[in-house]
C-alpha atoms as a PDB file:
ATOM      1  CA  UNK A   1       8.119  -8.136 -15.886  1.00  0.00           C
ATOM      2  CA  UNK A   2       6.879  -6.382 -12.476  1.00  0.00           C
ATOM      3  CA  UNK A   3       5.036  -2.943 -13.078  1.00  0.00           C
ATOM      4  CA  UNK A   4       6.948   0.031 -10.958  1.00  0.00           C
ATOM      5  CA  UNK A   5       4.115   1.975  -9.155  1.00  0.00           C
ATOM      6  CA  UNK A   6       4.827   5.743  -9.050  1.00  0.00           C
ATOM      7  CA  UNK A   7       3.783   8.060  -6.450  1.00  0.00           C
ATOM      8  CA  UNK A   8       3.014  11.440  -6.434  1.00  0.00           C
ATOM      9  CA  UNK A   9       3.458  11.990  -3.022  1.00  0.00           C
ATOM     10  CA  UNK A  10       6.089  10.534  -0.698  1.00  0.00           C
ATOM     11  CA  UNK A  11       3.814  10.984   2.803  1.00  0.00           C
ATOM     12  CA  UNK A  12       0.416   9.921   3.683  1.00  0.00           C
ATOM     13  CA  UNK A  13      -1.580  12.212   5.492  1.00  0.00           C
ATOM     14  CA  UNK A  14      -5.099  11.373   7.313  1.00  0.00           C
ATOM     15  CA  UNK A  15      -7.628  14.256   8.582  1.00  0.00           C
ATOM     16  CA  UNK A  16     -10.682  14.183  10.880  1.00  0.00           C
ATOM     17  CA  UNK A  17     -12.385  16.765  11.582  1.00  0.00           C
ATOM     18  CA  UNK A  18      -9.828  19.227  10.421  1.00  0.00           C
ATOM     19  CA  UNK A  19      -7.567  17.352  12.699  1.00  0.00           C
ATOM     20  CA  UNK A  20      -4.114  16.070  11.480  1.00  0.00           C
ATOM     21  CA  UNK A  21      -4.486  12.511  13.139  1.00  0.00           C
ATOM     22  CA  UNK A  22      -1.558  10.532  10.910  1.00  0.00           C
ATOM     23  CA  UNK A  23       1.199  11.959   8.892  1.00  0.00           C
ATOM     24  CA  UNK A  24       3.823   8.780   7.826  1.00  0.00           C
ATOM     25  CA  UNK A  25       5.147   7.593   4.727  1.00  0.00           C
ATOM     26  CA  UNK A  26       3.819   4.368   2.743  1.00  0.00           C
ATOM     27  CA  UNK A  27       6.417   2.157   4.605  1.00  0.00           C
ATOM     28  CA  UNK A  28       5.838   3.087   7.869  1.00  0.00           C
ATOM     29  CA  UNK A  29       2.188   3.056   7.408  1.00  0.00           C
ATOM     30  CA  UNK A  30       2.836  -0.523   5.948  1.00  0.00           C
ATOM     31  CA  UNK A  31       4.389  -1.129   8.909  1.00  0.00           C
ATOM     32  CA  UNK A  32       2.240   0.302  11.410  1.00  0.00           C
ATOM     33  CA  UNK A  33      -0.532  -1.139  10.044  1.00  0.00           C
ATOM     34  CA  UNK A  34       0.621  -4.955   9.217  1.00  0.00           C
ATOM     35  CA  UNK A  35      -0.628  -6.121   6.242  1.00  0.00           C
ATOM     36  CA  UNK A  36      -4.354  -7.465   7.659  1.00  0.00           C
ATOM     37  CA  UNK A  37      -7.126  -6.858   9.788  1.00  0.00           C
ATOM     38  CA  UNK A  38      -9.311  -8.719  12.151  1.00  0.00           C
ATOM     39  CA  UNK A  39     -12.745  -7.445  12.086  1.00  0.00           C
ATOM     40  CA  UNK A  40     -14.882  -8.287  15.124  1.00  0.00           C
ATOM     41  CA  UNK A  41     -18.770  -7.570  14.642  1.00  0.00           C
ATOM     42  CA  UNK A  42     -19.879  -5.072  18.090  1.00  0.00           C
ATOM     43  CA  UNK A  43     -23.450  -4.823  18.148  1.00  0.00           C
ATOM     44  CA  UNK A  44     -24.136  -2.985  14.509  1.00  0.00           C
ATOM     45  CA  UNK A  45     -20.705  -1.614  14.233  1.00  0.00           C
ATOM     46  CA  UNK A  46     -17.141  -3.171  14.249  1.00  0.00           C
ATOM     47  CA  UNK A  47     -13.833  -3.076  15.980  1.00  0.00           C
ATOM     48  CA  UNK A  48     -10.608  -2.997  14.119  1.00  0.00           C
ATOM     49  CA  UNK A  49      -7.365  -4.705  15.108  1.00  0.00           C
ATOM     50  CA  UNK A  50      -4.108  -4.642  12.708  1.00  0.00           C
ATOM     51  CA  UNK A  51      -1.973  -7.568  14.047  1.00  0.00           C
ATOM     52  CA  UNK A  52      -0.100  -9.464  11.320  1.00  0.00           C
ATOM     53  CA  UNK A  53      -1.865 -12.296   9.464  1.00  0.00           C
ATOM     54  CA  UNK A  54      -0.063 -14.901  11.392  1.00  0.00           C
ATOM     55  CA  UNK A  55      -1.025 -13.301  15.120  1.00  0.00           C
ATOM     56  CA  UNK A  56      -5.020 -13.044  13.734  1.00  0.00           C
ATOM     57  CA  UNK A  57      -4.765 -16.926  12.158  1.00  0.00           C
ATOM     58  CA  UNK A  58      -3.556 -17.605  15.527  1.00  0.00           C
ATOM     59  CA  UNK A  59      -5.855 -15.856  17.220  1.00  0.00           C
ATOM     60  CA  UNK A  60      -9.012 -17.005  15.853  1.00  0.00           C
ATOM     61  CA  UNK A  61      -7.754 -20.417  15.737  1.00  0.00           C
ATOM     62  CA  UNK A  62      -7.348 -20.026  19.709  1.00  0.00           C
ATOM     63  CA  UNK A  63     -11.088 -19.282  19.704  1.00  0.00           C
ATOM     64  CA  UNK A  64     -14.448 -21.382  19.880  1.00  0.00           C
ATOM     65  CA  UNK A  65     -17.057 -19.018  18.672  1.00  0.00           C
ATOM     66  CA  UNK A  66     -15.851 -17.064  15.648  1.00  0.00           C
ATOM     67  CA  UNK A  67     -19.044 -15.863  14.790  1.00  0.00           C
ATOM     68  CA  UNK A  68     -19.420 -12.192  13.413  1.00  0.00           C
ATOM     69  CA  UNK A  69     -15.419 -12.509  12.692  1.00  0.00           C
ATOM     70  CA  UNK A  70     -13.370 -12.483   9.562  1.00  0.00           C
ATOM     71  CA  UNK A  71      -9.498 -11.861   8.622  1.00  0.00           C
ATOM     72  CA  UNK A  72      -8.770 -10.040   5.164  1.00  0.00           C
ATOM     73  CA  UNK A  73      -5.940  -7.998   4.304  1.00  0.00           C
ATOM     74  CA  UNK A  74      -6.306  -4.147   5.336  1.00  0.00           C
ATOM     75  CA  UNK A  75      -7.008  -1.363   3.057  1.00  0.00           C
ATOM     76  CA  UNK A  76      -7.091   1.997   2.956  1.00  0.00           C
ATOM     77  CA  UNK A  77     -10.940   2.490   3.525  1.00  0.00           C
ATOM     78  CA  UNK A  78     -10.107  -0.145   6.949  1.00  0.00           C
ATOM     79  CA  UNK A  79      -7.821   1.828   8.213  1.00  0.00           C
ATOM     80  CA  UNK A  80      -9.251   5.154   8.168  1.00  0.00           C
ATOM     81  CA  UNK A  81     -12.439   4.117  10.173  1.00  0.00           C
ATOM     82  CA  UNK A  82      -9.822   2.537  12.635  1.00  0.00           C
ATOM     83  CA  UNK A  83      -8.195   6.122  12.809  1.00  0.00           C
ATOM     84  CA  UNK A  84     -11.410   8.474  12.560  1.00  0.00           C
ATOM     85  CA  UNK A  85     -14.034   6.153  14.045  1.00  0.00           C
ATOM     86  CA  UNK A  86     -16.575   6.825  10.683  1.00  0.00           C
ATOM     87  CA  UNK A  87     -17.627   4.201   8.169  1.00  0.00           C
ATOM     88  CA  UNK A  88     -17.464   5.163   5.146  1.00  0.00           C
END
């Protein structure tokens, strides 16, 4: 039997810097955000890119030198230092 997850909101909201920067509900941040991340190693910090699992297998696949390069599904704490630019 599958466990229903309740909410207490129904919208997700992101601030920066007392800046509104993302207001969407779960499914369109689902959406918006695909369901994994490519994470490409920049000097000592890291770029983000949300395509879907399938486009980053494809796309790393299509590549020679994967060093400093990794797909994993996306989280919250991903995400956010795509939108805000911080690490955690």
């Amino acid at each position: 039997m599958k466990k229903k997850i309740k909410f207490m909101c129904d919208r997700i909201g992101i601030i920066d810097k007392e800046k509104l920067i993302e207001l969407v509900t779960l499914s369109e941040f689902r959406h918006k955000y695909e369901e994994g991340i490519l994470v490409k190693q920049m000097g000592e910090g890291f770029k983000y890119d949300f395509p879907s699992i399938e486009e980053a297998n494809n796309y790393i696949n299509g590549i020679e030198d994967k060093t400093g390069m990794m797909i994993k599904p996306s989280n919250l704490e991903d995400i956010l230092v795509k939108l805000t630019g911080h690490q955690l």
